[in-house]
C-alpha atoms as a PDB file:
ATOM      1  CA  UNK A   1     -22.609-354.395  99.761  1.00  0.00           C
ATOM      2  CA  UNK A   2     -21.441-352.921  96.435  1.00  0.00           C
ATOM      3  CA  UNK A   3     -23.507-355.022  94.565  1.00  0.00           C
ATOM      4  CA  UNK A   4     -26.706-354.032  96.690  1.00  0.00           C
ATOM      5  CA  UNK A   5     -25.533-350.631  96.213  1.00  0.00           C
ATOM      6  CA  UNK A   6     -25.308-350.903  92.311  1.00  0.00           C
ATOM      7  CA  UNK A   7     -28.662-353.029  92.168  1.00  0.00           C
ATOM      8  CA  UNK A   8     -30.410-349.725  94.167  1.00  0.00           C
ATOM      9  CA  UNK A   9     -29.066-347.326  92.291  1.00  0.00           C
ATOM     10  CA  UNK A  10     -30.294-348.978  88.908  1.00  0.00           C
ATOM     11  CA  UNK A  11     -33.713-349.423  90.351  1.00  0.00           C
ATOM     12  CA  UNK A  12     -33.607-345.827  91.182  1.00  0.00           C
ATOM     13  CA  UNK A  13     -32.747-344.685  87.390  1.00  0.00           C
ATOM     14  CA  UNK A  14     -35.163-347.104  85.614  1.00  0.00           C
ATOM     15  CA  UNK A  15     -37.700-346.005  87.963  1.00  0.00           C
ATOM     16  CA  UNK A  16     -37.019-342.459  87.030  1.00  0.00           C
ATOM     17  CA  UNK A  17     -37.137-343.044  83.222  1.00  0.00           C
ATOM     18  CA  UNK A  18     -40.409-344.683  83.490  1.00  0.00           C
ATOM     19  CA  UNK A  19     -41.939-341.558  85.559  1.00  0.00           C
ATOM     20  CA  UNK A  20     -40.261-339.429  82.303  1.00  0.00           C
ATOM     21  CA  UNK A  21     -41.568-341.558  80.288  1.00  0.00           C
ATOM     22  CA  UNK A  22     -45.257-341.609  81.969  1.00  0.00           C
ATOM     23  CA  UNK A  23     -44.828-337.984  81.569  1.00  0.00           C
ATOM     24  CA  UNK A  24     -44.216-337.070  78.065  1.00  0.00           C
ATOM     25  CA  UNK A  25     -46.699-340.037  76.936  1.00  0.00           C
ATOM     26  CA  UNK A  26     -49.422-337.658  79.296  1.00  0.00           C
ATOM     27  CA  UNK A  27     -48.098-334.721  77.778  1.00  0.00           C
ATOM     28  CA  UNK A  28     -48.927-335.820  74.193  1.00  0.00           C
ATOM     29  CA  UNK A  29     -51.802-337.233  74.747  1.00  0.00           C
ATOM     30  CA  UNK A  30     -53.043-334.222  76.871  1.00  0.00           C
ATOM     31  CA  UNK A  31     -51.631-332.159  73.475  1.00  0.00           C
ATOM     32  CA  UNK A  32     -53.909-334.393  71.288  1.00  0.00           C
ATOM     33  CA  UNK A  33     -56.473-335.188  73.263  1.00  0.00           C
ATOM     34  CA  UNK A  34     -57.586-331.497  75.235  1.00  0.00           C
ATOM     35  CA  UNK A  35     -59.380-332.208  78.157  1.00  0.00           C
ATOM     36  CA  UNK A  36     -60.125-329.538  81.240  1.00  0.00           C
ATOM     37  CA  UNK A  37     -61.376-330.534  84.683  1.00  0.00           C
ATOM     38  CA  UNK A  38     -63.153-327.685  86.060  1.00  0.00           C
ATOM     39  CA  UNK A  39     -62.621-327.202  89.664  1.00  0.00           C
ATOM     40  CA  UNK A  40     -63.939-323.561  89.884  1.00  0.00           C
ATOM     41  CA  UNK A  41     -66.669-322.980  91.844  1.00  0.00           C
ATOM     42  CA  UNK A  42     -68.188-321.378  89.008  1.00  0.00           C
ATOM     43  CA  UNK A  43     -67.500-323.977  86.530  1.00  0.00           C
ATOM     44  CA  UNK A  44     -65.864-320.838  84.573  1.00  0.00           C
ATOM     45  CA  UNK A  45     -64.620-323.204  81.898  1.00  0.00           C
ATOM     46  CA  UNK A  46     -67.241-325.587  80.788  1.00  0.00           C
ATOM     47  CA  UNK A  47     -68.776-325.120  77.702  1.00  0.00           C
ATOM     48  CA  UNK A  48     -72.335-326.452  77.058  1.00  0.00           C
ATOM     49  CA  UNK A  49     -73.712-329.388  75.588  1.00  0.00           C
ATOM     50  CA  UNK A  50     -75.197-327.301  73.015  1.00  0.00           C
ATOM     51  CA  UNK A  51     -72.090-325.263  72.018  1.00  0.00           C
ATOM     52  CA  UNK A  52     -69.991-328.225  72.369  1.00  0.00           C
ATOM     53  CA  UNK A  53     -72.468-330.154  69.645  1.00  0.00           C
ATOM     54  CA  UNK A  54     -72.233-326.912  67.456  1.00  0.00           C
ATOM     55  CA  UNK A  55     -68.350-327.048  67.585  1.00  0.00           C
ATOM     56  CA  UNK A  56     -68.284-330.697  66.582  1.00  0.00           C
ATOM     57  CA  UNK A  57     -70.714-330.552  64.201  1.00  0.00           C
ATOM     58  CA  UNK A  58     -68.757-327.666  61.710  1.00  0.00           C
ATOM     59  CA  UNK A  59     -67.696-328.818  58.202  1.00  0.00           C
ATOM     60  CA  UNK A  60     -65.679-326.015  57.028  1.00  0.00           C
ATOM     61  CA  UNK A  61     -62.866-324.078  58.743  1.00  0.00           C
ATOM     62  CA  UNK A  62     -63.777-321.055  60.903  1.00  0.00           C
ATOM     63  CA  UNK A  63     -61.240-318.624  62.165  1.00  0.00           C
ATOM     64  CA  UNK A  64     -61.313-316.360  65.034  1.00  0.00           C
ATOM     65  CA  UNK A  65     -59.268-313.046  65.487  1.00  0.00           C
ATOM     66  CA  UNK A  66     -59.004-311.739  68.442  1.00  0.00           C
ATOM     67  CA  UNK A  67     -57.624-307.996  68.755  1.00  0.00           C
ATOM     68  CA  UNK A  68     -56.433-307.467  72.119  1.00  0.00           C
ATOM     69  CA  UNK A  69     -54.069-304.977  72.575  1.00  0.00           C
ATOM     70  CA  UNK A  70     -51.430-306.345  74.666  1.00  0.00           C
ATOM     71  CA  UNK A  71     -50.176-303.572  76.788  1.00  0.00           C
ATOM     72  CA  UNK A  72     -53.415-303.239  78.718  1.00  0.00           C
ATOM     73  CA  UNK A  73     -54.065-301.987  82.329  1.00  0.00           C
ATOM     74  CA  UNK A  74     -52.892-303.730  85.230  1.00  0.00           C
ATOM     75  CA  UNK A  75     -56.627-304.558  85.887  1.00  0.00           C
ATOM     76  CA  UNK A  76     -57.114-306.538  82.415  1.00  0.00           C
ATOM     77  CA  UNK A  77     -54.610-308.160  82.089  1.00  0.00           C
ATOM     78  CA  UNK A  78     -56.180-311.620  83.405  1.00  0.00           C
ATOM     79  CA  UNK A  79     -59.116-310.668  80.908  1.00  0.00           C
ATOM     80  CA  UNK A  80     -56.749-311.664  78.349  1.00  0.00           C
ATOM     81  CA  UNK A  81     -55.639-314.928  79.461  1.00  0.00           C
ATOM     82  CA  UNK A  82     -59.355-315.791  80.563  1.00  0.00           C
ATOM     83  CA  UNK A  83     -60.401-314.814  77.018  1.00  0.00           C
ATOM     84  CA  UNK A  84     -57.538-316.937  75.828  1.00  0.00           C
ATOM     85  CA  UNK A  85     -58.604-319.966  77.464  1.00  0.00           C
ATOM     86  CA  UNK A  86     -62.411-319.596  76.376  1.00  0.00           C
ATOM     87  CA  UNK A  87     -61.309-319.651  72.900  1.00  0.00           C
ATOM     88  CA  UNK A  88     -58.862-322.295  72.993  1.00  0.00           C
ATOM     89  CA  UNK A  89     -61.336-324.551  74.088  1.00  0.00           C
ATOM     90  CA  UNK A  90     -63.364-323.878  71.054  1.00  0.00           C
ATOM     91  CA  UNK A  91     -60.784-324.969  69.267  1.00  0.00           C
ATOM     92  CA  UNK A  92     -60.410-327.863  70.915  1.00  0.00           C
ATOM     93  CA  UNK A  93     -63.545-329.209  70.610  1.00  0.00           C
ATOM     94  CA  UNK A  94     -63.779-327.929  66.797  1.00  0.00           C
ATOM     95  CA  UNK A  95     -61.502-330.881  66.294  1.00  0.00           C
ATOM     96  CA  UNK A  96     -59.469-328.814  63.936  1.00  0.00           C
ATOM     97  CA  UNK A  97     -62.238-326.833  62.319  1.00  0.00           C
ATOM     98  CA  UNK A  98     -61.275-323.541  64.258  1.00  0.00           C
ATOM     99  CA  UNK A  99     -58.352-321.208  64.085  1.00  0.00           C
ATOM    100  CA  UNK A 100     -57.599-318.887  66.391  1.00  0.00           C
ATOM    101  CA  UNK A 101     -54.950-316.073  66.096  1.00  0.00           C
ATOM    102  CA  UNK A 102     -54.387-313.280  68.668  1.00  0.00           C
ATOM    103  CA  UNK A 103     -53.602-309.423  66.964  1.00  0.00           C
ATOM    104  CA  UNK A 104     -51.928-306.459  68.421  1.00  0.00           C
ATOM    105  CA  UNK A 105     -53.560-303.274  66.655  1.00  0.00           C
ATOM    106  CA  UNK A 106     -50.775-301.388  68.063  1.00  0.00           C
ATOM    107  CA  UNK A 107     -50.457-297.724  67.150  1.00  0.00           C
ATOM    108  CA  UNK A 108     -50.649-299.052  62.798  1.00  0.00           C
ATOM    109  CA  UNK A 109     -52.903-296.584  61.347  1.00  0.00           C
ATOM    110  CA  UNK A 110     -53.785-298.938  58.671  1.00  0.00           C
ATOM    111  CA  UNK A 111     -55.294-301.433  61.640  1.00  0.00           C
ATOM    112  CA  UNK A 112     -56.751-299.078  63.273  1.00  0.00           C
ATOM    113  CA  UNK A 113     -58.968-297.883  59.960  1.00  0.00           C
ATOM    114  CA  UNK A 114     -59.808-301.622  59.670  1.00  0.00           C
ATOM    115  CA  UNK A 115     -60.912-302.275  62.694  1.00  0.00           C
ATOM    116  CA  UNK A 116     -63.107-298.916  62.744  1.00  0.00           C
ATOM    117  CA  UNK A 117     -64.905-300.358  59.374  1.00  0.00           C
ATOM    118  CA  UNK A 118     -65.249-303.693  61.454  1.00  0.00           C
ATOM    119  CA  UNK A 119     -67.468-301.625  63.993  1.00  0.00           C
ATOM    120  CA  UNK A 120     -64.582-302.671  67.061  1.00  0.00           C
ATOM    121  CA  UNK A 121     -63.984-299.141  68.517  1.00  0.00           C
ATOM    122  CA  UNK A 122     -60.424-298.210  70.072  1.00  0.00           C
ATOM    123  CA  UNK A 123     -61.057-297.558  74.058  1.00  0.00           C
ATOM    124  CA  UNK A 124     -59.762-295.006  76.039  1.00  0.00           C
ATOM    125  CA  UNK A 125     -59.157-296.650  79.131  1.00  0.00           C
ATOM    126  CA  UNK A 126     -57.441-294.534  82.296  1.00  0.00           C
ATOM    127  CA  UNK A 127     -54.032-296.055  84.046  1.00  0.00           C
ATOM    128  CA  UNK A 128     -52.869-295.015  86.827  1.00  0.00           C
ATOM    129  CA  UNK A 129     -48.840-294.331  86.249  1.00  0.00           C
ATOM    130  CA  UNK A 130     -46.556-292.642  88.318  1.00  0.00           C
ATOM    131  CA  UNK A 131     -49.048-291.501  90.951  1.00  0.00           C
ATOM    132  CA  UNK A 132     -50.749-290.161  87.486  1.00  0.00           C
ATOM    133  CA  UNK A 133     -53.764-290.926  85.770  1.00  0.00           C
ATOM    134  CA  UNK A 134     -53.252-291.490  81.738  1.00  0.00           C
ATOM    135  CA  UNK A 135     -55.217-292.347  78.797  1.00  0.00           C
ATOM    136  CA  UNK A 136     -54.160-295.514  77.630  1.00  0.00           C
ATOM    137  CA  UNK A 137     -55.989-297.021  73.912  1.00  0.00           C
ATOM    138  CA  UNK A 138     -56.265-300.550  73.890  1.00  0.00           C
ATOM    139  CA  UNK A 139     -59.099-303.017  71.594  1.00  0.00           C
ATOM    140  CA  UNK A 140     -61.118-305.612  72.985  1.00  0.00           C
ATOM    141  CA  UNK A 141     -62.619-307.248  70.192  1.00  0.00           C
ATOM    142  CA  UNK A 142     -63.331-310.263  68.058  1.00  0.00           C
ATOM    143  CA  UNK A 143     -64.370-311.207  64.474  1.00  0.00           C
ATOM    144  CA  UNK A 144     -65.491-314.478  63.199  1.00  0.00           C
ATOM    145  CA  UNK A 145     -64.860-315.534  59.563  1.00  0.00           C
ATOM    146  CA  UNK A 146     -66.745-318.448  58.123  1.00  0.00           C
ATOM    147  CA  UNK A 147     -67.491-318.631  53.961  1.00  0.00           C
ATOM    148  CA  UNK A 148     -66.976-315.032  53.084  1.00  0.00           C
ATOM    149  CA  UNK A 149     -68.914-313.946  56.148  1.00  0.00           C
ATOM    150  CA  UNK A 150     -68.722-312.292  59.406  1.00  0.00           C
ATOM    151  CA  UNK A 151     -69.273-311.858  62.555  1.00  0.00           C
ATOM    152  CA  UNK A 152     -68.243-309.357  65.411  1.00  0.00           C
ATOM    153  CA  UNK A 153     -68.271-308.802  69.325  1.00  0.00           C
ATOM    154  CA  UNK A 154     -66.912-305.490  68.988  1.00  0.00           C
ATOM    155  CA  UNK A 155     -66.122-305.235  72.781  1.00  0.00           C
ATOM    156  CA  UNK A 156     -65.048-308.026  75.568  1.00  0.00           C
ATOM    157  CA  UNK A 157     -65.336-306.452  78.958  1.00  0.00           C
ATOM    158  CA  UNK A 158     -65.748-310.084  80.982  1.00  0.00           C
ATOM    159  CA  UNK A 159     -66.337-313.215  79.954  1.00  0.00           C
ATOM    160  CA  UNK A 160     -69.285-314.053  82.080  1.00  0.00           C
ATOM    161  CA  UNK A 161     -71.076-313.720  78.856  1.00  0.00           C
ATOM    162  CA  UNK A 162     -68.471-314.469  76.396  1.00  0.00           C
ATOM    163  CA  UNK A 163     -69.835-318.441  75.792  1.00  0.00           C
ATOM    164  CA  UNK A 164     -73.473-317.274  75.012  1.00  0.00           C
ATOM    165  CA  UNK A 165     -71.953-313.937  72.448  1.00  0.00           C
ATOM    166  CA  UNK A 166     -69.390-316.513  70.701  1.00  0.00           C
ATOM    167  CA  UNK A 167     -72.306-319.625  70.306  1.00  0.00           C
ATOM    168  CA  UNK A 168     -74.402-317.262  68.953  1.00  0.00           C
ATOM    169  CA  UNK A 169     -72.099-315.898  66.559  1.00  0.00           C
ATOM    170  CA  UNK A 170     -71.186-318.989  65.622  1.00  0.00           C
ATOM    171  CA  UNK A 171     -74.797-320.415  64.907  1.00  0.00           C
ATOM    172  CA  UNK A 172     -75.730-316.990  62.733  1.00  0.00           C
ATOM    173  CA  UNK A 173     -72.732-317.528  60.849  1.00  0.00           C
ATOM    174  CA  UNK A 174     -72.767-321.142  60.238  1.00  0.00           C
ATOM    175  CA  UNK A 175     -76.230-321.932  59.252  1.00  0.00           C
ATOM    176  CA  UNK A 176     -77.404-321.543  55.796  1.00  0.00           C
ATOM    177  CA  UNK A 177     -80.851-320.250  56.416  1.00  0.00           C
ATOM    178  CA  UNK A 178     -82.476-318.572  59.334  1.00  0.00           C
ATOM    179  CA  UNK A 179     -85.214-320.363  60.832  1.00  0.00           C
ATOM    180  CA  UNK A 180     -88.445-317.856  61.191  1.00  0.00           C
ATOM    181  CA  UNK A 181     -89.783-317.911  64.739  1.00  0.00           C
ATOM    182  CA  UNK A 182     -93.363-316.105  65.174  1.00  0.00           C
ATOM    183  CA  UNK A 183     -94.067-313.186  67.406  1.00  0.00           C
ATOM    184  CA  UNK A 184     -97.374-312.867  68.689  1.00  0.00           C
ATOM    185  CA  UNK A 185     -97.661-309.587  70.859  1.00  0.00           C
ATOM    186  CA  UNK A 186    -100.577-307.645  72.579  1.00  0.00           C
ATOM    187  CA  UNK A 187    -102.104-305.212  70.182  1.00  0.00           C
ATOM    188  CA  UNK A 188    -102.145-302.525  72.382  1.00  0.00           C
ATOM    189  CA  UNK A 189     -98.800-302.752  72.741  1.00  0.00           C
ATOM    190  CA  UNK A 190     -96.042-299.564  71.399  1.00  0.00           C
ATOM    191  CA  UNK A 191     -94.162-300.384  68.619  1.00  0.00           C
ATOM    192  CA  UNK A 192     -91.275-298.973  70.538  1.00  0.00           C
ATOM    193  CA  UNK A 193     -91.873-300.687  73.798  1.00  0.00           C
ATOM    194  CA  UNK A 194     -91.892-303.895  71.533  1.00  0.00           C
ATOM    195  CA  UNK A 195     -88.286-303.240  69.926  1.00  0.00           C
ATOM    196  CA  UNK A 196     -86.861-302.425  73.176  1.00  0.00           C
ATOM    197  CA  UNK A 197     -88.124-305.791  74.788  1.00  0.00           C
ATOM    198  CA  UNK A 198     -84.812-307.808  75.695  1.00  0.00           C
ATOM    199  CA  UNK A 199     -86.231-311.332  74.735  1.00  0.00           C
ATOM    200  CA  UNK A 200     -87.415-309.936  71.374  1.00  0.00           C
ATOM    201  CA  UNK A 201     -83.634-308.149  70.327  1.00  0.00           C
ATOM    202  CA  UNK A 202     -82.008-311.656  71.457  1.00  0.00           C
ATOM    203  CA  UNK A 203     -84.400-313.865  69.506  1.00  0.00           C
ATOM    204  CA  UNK A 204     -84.158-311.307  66.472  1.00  0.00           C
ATOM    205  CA  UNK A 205     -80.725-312.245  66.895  1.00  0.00           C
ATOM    206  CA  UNK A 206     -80.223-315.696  66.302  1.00  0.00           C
ATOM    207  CA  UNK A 207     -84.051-316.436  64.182  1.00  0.00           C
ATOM    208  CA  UNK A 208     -86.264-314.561  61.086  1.00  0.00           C
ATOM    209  CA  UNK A 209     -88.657-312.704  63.491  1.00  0.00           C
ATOM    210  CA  UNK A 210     -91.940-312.604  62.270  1.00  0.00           C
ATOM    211  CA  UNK A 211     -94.693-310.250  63.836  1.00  0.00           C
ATOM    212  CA  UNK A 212     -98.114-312.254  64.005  1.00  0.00           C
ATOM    213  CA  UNK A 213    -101.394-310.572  65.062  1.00  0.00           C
ATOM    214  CA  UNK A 214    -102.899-311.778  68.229  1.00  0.00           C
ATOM    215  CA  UNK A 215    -106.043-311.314  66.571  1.00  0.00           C
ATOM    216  CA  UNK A 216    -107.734-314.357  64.235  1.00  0.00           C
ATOM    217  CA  UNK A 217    -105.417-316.211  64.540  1.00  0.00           C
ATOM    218  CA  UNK A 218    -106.049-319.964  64.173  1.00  0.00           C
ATOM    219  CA  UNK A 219    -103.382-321.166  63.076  1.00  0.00           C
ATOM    220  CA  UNK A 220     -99.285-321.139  62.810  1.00  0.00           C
ATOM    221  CA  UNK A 221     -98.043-319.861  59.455  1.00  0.00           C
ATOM    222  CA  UNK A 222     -96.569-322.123  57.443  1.00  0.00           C
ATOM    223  CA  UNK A 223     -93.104-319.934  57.278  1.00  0.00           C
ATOM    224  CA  UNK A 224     -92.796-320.140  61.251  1.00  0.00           C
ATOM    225  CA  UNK A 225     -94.186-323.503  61.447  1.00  0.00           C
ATOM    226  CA  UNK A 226     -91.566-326.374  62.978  1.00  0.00           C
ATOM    227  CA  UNK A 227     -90.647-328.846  60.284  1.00  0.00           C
ATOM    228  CA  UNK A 228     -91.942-332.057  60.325  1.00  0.00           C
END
């Protein structure tokens, strides 16, 4: 009966150093090799083909900073984290071509000034405290550095959006040359109606936007013309 005893008991520990040992191998390679199943109904953390292509496809080192102040309002707080998690999985798939850094602005005067020449405003958010409302100044924005350039989302209020804003950032500041895409409108149309048209800002955006005349025309100019 000792014996038996003795022969269970060393089953039991080698058994438990191979489950550690399962463990910290998954750990590593979950460390090396990010992966996320996405179980939300809303598939919240999937990135696209496209911006997953875009992130594998960079050559040169791009880094993020995110200011976030980090005492925010009870009701932001998960923005944070959700903002967090977007970004990290950038990074991931950017295979090392992407560094991210979270900054606290704080109350540093010097910040402040740079992040007003930046264009990333400081908000004046209220919080209730003690049964009392007060103004609380927090920042909610990002800039993207790539080859002496920038990019910035001045403002993060959910991140329903934030794949599209960050792709797109990420394509105008990556690519050497903007591509011209032609515009052909109605000629009737007002100039102002035509600069106010959503599809139009968002294309102006991301391509060269060239007005074309519905008028005579026969043929696509060569500067919007597809490449062979």
């Amino acid at each position: 009966m000792p014996m038996r005893r003795r022969l269970v008991r060393l089953n039991r520990m080698a058994q438990t150093a191979l489950l550690a040992g399962v463990l910290v191998a998954g750990s590593v390679v979950a460390h090396r090799w990010f992966a996320r199943w996405d179980l939300t109904e809303r598939r919240e953390y999937t990135l696209a083909p496209a911006t997953k292509r875009l992130l594998a496809g960079l050559d040169d080192q791009v880094v993020v900073n995110a200011y976030f102040s980090r005492q925010l309002p009870p009701y932001l707080v998960h923005l944070r984290r959700q903002v967090q998690d977007v970004l990290e999985e950038y990074r991931a798939f950017a295979r090392g071509h992407l560094d991210l850094e979270f900054v606290d602005p704080g109350d540093d005067p010097a910040a402040e000034q740079r992040l007003r020449a930046l264009g990333i405003p400081k908000l004046q958010l209220e919080v209730l405290e003690r049964d009392q409302f007060q103004l609380s100044n927090v920042y909610l924005g990002l800039v993207l550095l790539h080859a002496g350039r920038q990019e910035v989302i001045p403002v993060i209020q959910d991140t329903g959006n934030l794949e599209y804003e960050l792709t797109a950032a990420l394509l105008r500041l990556t690519s050497p040359q903007r591509k011209g895409v032609g515009w052909v409108g109605a000629p009737e149309a007002d100039p102002r109606a035509r600069a106010a048209d959503p599809l139009r800002r968002e294309l102006a955006r991301l391509y060269d936007l060239r007005e074309l005349p519905a008028a005579g025309l026969s043929a696509v100019p060569e500067e919007v013309a597809p490449e062979a």
